[in-house]
N, C-alpha and C. Protein backbone atom coordinates (compact mmCIF):
# COMPACT_ATOMS: atom_id res chain seq x y z
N UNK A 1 0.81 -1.18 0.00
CA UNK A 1 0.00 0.00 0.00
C UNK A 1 0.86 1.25 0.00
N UNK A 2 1.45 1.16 0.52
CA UNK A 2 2.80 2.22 0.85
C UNK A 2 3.68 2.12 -0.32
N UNK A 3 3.91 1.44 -1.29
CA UNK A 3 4.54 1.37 -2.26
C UNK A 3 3.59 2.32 -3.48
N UNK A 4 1.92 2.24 -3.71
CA UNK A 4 1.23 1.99 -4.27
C UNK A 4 1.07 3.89 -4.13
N UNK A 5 0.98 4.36 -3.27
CA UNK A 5 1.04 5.61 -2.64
C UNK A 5 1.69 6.38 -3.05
N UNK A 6 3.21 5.86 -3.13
CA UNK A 6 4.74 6.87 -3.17
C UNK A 6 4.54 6.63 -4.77
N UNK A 7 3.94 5.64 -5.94
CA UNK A 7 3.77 5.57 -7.34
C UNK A 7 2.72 6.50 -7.63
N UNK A 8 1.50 6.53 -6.52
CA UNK A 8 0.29 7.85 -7.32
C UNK A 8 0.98 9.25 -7.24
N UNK A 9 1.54 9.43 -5.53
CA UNK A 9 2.38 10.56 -5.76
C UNK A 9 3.18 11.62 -6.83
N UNK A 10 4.38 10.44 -7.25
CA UNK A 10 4.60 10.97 -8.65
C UNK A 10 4.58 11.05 -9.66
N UNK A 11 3.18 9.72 -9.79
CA UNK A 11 2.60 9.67 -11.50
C UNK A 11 2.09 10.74 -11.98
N UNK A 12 0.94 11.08 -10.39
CA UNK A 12 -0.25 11.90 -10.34
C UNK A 12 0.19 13.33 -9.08
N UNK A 13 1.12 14.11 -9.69
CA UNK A 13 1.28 15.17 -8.65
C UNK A 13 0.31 16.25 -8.33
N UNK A 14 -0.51 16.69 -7.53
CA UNK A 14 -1.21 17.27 -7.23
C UNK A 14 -1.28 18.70 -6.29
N UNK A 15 -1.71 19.46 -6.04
CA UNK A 15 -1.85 20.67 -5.07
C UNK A 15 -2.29 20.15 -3.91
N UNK A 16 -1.74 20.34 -2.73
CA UNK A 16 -2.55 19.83 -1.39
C UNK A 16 -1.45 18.70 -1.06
N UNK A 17 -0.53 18.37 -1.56
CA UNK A 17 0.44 16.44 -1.53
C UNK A 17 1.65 17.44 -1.34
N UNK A 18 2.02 17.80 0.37
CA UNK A 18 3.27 18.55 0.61
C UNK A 18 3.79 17.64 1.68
N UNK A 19 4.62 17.35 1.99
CA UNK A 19 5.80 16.81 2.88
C UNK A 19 5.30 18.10 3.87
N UNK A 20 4.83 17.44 5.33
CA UNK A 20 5.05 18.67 6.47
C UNK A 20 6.18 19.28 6.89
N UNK A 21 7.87 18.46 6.25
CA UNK A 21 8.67 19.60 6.67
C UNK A 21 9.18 20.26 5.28
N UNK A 22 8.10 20.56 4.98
CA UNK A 22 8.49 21.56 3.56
C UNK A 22 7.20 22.85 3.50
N UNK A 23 6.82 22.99 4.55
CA UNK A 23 5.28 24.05 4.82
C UNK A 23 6.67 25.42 5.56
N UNK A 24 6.51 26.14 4.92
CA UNK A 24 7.22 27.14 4.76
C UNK A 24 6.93 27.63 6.82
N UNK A 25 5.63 28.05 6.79
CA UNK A 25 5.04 28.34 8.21
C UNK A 25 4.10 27.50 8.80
N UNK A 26 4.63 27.91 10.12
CA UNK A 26 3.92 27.04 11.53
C UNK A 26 2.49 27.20 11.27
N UNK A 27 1.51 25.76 11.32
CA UNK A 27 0.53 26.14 11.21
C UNK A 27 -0.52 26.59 12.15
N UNK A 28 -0.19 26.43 13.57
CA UNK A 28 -0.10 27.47 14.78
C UNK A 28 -0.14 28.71 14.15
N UNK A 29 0.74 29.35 13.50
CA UNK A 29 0.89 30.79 13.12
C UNK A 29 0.12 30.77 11.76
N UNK A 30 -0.31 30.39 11.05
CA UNK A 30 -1.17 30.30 9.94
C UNK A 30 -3.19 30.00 10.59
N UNK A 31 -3.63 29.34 11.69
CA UNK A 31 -4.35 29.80 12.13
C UNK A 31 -4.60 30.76 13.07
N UNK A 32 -3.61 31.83 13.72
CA UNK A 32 -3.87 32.95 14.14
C UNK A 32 -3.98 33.83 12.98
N UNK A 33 -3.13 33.65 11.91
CA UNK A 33 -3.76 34.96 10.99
C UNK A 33 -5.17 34.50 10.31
N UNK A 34 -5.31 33.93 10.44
CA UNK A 34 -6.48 33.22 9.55
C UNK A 34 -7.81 33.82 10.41
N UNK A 35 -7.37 33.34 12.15
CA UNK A 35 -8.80 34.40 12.75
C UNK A 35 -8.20 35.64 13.13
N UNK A 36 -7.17 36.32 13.02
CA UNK A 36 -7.10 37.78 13.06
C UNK A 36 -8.04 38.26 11.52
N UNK A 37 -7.52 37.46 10.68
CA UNK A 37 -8.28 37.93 9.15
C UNK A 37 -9.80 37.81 9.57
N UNK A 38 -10.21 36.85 9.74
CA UNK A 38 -11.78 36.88 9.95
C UNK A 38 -12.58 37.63 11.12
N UNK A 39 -11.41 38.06 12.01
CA UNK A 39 -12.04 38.98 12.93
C UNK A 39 -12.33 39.77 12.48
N UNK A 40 -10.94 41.16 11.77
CA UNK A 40 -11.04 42.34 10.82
C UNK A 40 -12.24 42.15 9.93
N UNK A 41 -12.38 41.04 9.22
CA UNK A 41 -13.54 41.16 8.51
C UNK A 41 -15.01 41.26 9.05
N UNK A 42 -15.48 40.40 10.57
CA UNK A 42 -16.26 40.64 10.91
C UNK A 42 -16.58 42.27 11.68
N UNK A 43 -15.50 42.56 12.08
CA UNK A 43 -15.53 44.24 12.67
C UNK A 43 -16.01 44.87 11.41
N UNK A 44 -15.09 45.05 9.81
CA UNK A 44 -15.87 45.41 9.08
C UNK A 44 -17.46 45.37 8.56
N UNK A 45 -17.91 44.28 8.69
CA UNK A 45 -19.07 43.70 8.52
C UNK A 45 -19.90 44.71 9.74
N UNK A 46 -19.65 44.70 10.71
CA UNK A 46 -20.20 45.15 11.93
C UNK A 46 -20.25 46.35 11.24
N UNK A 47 -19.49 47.59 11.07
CA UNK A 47 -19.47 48.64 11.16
C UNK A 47 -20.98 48.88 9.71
N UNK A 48 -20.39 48.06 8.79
CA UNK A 48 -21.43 48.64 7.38
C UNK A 48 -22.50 48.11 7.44
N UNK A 49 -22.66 47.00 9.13
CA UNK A 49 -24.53 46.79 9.21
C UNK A 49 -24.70 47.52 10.35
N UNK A 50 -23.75 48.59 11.07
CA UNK A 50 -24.48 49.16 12.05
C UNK A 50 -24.98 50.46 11.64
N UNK A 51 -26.21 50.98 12.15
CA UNK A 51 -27.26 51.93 11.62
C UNK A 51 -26.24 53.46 11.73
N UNK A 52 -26.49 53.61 10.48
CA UNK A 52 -25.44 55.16 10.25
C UNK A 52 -26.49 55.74 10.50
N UNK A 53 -26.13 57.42 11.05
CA UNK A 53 -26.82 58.68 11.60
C UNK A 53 -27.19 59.49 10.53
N UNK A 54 -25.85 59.65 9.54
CA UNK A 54 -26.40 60.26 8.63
C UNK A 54 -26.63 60.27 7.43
N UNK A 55 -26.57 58.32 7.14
CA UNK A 55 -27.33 57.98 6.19
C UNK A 55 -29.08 57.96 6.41
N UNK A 56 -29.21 58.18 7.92
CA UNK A 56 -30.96 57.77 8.37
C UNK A 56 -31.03 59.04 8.11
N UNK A 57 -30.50 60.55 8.40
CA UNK A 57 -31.10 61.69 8.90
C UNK A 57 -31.06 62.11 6.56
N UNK A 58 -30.54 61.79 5.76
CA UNK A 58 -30.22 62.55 4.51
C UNK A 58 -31.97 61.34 3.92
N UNK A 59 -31.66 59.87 4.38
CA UNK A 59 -32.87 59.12 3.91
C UNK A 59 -34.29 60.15 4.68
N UNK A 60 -33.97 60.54 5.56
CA UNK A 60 -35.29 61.29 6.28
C UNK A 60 -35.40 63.08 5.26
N UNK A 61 -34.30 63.47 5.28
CA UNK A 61 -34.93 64.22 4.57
C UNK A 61 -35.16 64.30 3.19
N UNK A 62 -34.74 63.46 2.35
CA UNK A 62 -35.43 63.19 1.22
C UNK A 62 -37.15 62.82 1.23
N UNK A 63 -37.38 62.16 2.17
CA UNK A 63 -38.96 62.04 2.43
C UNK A 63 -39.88 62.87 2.51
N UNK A 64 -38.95 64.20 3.32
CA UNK A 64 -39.57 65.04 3.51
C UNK A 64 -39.80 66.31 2.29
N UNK A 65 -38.72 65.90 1.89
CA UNK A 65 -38.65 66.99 0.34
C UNK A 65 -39.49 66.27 -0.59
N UNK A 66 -39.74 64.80 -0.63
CA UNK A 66 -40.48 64.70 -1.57
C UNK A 66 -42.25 64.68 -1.14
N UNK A 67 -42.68 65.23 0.29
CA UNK A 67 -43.58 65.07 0.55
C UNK A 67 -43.92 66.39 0.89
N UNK A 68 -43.25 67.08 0.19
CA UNK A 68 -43.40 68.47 1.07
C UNK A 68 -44.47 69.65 -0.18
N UNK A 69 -44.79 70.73 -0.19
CA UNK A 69 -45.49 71.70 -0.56
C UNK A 69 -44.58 72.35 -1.50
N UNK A 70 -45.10 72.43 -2.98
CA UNK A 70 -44.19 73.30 -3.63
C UNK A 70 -45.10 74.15 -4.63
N UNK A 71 -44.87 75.68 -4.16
CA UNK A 71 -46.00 76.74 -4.96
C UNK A 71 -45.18 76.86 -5.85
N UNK A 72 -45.80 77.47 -6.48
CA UNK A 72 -46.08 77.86 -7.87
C UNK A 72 -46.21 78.99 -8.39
N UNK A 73 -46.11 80.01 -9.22
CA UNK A 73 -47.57 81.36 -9.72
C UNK A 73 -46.51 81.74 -10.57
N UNK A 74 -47.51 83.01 -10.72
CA UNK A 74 -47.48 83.78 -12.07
C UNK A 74 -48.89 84.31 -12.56
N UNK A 75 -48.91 84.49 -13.54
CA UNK A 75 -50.81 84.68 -14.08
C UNK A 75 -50.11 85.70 -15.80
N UNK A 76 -51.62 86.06 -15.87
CA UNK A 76 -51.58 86.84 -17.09
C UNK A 76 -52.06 88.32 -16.90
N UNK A 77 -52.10 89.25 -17.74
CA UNK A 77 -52.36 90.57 -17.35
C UNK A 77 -53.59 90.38 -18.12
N UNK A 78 -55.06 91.22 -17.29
CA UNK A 78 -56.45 91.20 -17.90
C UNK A 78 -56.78 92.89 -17.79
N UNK A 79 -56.76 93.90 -19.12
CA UNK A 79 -57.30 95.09 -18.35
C UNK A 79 -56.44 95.93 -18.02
N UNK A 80 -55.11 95.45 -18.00
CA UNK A 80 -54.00 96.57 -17.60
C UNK A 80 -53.71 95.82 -16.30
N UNK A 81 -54.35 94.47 -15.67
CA UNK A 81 -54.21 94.26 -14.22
C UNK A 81 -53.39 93.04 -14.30
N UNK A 82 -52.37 92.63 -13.34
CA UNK A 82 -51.96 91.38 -13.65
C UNK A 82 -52.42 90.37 -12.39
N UNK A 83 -53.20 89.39 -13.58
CA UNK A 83 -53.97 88.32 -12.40
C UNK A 83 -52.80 87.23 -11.62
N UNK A 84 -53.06 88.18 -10.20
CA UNK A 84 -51.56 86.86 -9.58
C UNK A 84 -52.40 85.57 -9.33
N UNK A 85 -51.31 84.19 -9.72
CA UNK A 85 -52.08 83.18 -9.23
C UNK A 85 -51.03 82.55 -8.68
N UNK A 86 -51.70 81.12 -7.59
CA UNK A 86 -50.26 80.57 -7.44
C UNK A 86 -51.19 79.51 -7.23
N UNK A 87 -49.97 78.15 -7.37
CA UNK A 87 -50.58 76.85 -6.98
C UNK A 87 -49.72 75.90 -6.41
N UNK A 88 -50.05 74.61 -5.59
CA UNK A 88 -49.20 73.85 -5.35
C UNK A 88 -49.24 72.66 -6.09
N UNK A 89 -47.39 72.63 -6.14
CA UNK A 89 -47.20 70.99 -6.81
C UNK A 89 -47.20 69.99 -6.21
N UNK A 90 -47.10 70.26 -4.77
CA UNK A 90 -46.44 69.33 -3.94
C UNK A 90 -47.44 68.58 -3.66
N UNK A 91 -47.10 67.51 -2.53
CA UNK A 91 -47.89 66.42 -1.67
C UNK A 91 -48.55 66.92 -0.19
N UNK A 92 -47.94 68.03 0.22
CA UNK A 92 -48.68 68.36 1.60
C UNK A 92 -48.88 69.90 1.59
N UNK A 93 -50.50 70.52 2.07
CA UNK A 93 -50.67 71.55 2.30
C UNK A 93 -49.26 72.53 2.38
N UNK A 94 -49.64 73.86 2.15
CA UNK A 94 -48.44 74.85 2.31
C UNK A 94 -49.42 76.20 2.95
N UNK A 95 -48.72 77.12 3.70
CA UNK A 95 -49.09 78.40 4.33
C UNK A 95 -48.32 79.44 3.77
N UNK A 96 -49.25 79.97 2.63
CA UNK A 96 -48.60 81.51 2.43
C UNK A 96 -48.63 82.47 3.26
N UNK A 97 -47.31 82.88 3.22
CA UNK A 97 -47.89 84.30 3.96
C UNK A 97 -47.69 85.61 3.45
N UNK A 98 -46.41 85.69 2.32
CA UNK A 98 -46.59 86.88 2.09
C UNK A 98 -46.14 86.72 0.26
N UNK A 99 -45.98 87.32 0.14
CA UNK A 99 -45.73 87.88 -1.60
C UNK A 99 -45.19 88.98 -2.16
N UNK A 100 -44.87 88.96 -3.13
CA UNK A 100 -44.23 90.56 -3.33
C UNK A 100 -44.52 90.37 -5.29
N UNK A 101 -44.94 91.24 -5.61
CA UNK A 101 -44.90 91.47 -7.54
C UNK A 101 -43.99 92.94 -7.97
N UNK A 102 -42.87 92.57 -8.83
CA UNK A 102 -42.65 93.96 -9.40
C UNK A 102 -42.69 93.95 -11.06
N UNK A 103 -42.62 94.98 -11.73
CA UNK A 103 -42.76 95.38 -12.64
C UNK A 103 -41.92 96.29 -13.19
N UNK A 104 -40.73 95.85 -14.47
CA UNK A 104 -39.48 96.27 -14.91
C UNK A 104 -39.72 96.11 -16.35
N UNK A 105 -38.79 97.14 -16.94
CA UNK A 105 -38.41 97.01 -18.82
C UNK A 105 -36.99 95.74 -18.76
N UNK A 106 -37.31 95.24 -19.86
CA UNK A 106 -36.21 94.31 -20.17
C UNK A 106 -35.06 94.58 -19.50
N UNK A 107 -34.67 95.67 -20.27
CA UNK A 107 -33.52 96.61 -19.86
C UNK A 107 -32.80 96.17 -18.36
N UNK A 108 -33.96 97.11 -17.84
CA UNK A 108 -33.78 97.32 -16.33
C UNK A 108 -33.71 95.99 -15.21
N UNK A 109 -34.43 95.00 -15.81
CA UNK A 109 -33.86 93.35 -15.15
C UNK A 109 -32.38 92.40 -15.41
N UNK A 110 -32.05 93.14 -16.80
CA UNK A 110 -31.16 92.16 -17.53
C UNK A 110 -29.69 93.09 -17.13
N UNK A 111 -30.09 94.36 -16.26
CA UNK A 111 -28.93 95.24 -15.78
C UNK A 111 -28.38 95.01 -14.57
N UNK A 112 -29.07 94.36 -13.68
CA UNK A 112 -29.26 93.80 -12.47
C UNK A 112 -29.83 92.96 -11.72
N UNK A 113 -29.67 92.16 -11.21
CA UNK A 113 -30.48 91.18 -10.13
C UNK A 113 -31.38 92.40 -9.10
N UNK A 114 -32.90 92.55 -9.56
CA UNK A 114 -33.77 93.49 -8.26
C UNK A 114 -34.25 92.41 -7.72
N UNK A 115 -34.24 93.04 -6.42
CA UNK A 115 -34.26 92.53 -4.88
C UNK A 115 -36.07 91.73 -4.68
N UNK A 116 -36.67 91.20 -4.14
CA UNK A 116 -38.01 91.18 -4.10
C UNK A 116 -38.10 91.47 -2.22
N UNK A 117 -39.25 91.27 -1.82
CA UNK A 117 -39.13 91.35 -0.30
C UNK A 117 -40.65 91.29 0.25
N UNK A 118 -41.00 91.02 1.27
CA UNK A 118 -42.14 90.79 1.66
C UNK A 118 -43.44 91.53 1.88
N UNK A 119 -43.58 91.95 0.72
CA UNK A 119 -44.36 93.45 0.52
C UNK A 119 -45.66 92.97 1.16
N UNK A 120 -46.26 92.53 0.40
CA UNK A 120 -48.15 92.29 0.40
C UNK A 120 -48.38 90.71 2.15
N UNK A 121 -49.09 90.81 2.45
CA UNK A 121 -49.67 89.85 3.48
C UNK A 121 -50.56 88.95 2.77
N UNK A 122 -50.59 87.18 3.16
CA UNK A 122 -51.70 87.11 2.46
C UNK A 122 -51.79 85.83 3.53
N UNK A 123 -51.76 85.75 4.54
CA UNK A 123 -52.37 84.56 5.33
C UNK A 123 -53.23 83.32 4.66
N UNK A 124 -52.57 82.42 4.35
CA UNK A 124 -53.71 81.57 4.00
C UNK A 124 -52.94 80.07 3.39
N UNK A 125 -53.63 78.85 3.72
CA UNK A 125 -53.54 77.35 3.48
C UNK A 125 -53.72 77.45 1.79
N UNK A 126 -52.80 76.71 1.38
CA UNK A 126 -52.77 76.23 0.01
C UNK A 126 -52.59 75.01 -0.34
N UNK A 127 -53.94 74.35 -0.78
CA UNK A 127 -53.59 72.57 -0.44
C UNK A 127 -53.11 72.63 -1.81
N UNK A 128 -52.76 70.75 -1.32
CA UNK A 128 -52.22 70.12 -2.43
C UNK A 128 -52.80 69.52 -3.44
N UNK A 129 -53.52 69.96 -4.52
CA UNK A 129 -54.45 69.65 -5.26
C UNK A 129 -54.07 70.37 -6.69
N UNK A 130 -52.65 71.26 -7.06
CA UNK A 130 -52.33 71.58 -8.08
C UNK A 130 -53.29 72.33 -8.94
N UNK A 131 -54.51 72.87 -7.94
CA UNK A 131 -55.52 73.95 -8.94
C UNK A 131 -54.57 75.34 -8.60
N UNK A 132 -54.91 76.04 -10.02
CA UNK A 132 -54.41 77.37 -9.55
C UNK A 132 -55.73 78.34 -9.08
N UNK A 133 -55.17 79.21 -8.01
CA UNK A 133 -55.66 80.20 -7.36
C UNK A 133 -55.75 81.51 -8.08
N UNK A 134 -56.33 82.60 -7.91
CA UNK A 134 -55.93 83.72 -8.20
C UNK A 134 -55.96 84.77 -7.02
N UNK A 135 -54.87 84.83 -6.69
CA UNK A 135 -55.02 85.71 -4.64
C UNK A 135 -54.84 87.25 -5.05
N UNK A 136 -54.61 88.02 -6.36
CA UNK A 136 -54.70 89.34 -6.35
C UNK A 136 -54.79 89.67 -7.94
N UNK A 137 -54.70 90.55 -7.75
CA UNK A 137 -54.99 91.51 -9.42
C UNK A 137 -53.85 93.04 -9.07
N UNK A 138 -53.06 93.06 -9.43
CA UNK A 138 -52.50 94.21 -9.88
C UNK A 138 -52.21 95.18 -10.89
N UNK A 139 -52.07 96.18 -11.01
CA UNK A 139 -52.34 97.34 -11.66
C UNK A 139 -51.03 97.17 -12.46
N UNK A 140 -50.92 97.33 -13.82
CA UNK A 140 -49.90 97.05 -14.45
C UNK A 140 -49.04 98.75 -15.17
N UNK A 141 -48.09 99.23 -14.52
CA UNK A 141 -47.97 100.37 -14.52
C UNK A 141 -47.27 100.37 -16.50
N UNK A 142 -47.99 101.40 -16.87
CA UNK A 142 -47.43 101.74 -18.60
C UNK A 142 -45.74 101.33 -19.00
N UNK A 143 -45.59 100.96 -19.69
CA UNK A 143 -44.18 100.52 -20.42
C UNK A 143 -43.39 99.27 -19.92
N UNK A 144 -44.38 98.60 -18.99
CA UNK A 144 -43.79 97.49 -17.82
C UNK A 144 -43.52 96.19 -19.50
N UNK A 145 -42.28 95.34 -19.42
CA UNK A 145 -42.29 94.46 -20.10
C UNK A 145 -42.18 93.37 -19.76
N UNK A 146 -41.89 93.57 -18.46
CA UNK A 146 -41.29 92.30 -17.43
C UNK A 146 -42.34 92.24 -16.19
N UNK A 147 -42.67 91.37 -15.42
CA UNK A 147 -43.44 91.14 -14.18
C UNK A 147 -42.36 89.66 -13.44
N UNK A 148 -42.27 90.08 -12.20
CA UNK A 148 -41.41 89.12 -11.46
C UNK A 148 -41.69 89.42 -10.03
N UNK A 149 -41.31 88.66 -9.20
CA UNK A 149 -42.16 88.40 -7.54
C UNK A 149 -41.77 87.15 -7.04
N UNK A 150 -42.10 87.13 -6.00
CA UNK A 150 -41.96 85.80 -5.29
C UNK A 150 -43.21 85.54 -3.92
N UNK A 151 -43.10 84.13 -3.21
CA UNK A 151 -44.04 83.87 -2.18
C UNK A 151 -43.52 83.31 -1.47
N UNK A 152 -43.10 83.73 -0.38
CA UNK A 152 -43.37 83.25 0.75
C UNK A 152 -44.00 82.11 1.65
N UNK A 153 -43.54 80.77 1.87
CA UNK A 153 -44.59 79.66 2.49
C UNK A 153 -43.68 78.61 3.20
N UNK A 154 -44.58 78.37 4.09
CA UNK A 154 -43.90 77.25 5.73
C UNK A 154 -44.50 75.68 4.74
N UNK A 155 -43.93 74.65 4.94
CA UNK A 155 -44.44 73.48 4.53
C UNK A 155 -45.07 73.09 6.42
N UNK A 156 -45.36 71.44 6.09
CA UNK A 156 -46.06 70.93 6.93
C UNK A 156 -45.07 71.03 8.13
N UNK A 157 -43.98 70.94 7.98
CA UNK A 157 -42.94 71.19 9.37
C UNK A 157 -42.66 72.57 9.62
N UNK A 158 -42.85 73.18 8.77
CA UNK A 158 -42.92 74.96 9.92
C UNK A 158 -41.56 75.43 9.08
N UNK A 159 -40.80 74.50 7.89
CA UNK A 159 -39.81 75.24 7.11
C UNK A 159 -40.67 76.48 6.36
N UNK A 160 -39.97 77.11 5.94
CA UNK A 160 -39.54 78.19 5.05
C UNK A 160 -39.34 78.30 3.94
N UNK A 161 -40.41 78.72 2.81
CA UNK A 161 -39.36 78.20 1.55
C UNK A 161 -40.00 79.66 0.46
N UNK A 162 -39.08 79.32 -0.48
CA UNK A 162 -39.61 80.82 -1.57
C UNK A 162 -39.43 79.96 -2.76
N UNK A 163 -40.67 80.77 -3.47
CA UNK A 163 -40.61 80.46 -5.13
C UNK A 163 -40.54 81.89 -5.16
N UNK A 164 -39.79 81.88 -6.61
CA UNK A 164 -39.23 83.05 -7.12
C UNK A 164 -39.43 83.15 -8.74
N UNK A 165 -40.17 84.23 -9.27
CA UNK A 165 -40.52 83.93 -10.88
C UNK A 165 -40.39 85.32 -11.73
N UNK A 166 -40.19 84.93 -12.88
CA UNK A 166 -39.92 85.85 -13.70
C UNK A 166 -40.64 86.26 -15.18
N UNK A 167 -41.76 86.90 -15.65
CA UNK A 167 -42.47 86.44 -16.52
C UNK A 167 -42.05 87.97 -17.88
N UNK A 168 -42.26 87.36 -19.10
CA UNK A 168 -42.53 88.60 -19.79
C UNK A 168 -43.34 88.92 -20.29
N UNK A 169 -43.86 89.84 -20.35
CA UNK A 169 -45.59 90.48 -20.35
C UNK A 169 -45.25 90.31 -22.47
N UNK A 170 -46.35 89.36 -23.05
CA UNK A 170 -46.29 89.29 -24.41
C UNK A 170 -47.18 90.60 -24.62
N UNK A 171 -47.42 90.70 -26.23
CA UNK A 171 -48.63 91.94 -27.04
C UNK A 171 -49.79 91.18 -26.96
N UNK A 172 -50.31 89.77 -26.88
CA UNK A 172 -51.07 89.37 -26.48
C UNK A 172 -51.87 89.82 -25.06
N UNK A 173 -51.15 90.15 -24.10
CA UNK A 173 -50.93 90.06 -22.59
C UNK A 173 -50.95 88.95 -22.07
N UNK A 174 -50.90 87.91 -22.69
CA UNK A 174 -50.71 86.90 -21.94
C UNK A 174 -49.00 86.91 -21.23
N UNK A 175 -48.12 85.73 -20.19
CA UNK A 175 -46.67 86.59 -19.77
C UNK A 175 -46.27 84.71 -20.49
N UNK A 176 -45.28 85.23 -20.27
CA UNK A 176 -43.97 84.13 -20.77
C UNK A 176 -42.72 83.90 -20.20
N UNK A 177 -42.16 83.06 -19.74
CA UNK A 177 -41.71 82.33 -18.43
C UNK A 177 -39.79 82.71 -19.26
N UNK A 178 -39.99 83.03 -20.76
CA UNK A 178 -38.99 83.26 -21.36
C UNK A 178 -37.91 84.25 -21.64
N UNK A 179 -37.72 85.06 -20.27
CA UNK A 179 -36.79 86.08 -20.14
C UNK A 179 -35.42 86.03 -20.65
N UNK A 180 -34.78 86.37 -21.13
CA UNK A 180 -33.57 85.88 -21.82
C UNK A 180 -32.23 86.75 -21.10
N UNK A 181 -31.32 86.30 -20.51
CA UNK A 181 -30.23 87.60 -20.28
C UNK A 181 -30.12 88.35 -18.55
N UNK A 182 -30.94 87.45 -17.53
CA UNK A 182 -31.77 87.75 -16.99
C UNK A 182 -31.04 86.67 -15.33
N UNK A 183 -30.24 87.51 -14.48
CA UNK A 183 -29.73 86.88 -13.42
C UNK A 183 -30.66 85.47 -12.76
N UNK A 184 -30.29 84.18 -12.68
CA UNK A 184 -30.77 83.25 -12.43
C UNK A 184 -31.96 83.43 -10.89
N UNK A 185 -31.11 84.22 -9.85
CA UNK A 185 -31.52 84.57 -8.90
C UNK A 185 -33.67 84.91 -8.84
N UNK A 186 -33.48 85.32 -10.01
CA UNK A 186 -35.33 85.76 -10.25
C UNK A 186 -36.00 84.88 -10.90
N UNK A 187 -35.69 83.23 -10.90
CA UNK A 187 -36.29 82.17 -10.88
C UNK A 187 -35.78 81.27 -9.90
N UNK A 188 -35.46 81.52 -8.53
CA UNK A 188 -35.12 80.34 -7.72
C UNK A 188 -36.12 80.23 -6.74
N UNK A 189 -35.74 78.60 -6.37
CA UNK A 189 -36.86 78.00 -6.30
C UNK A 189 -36.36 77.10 -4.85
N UNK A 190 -36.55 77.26 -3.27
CA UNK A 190 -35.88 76.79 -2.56
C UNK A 190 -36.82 76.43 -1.43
């Protein structure tokens, strides 16, 4: 049998068929690295299944941004008046509170970023149902080519947020969202 052995040996040489004094290292010292290795790996393991803070708090507020209140407006001029409207896109009620509309020549927008600010009051719930409103009518002063404004509104958590718009009054009177040349700042949307 022992003859039969030492003939498969070197007919049939194989991976795994080593003489034990030809193992380079102690295998004492080959199973300590073996569970130092599988420790490190389980600590790793540990760390990327234990609950991150601010992977939960960025997953939480994405929920909330996508569940949150997002107005809208603009309108058209009827009469010399421009009908303000606003609406929501969002998923949860919104609270306006204030608003502001101004009225500029091309010129005079595309020369500067003008300021808007919390002119007009307008207290009031704006659900989420994407109808538009019409909350005022303003007086459209002679040579105006431009109309731009913003609103003011808290979502369901008591944030803060502004839409900001920029329209150009067509010969139709209908306005057009297509200002050209025109600081980004008077369409943001936050």
């Amino acid at each position: 049998m022992a003859a039969s052995m030492h003939n498969v040996l070197h007919s049939h040489p194989a991976v795994g068929w080593m003489r034990a004094d030809r193992i380079a290292t102690d295998p004492a010292t080959t199973i300590r690295k073996v569970r130092k290795d599988n420790e490190e790996l389980f600590d790793a393991m540990a760390k990327l299944l234990k609950p991150n803070n601010e992977a939960a708090e960025a997953t939480a507020e994405f929920a909330r941004n996508a569940e949150r209140a997002y107005l809208t407006g603009g309108g058209d001029v009827e009469s010399s008046f421009f009908r303000l409207e606003v609406a929501n896109l969002g998923k949860s009620a919104a609270f306006l509170s204030h608003y502001d509309v101004r009225f500029k020549t091309l010129g005079e927008v595309q020369a500067r970023s003008l300021q808007v600010r919390r002119r007009y009051h307008f207290k009031h719930l704006i659900a989420a149902d994407n109808k538009t409103r019409v909350i005022d009518r303003i007086a459209v002063p002679s040579n105006s080519e431009i109309v731009f404004g913003a609103f003011w509104y808290r979502d369901i958590e008591k944030r803060e947020h502004i839409f900001r718009f920029i329209l150009r009054i067509a010969q139709d009177t209908h306005t057009r969202p297509d200002v050209a040349g025109v600081d980004s700042s008077y369409s943001h949307w936050d």
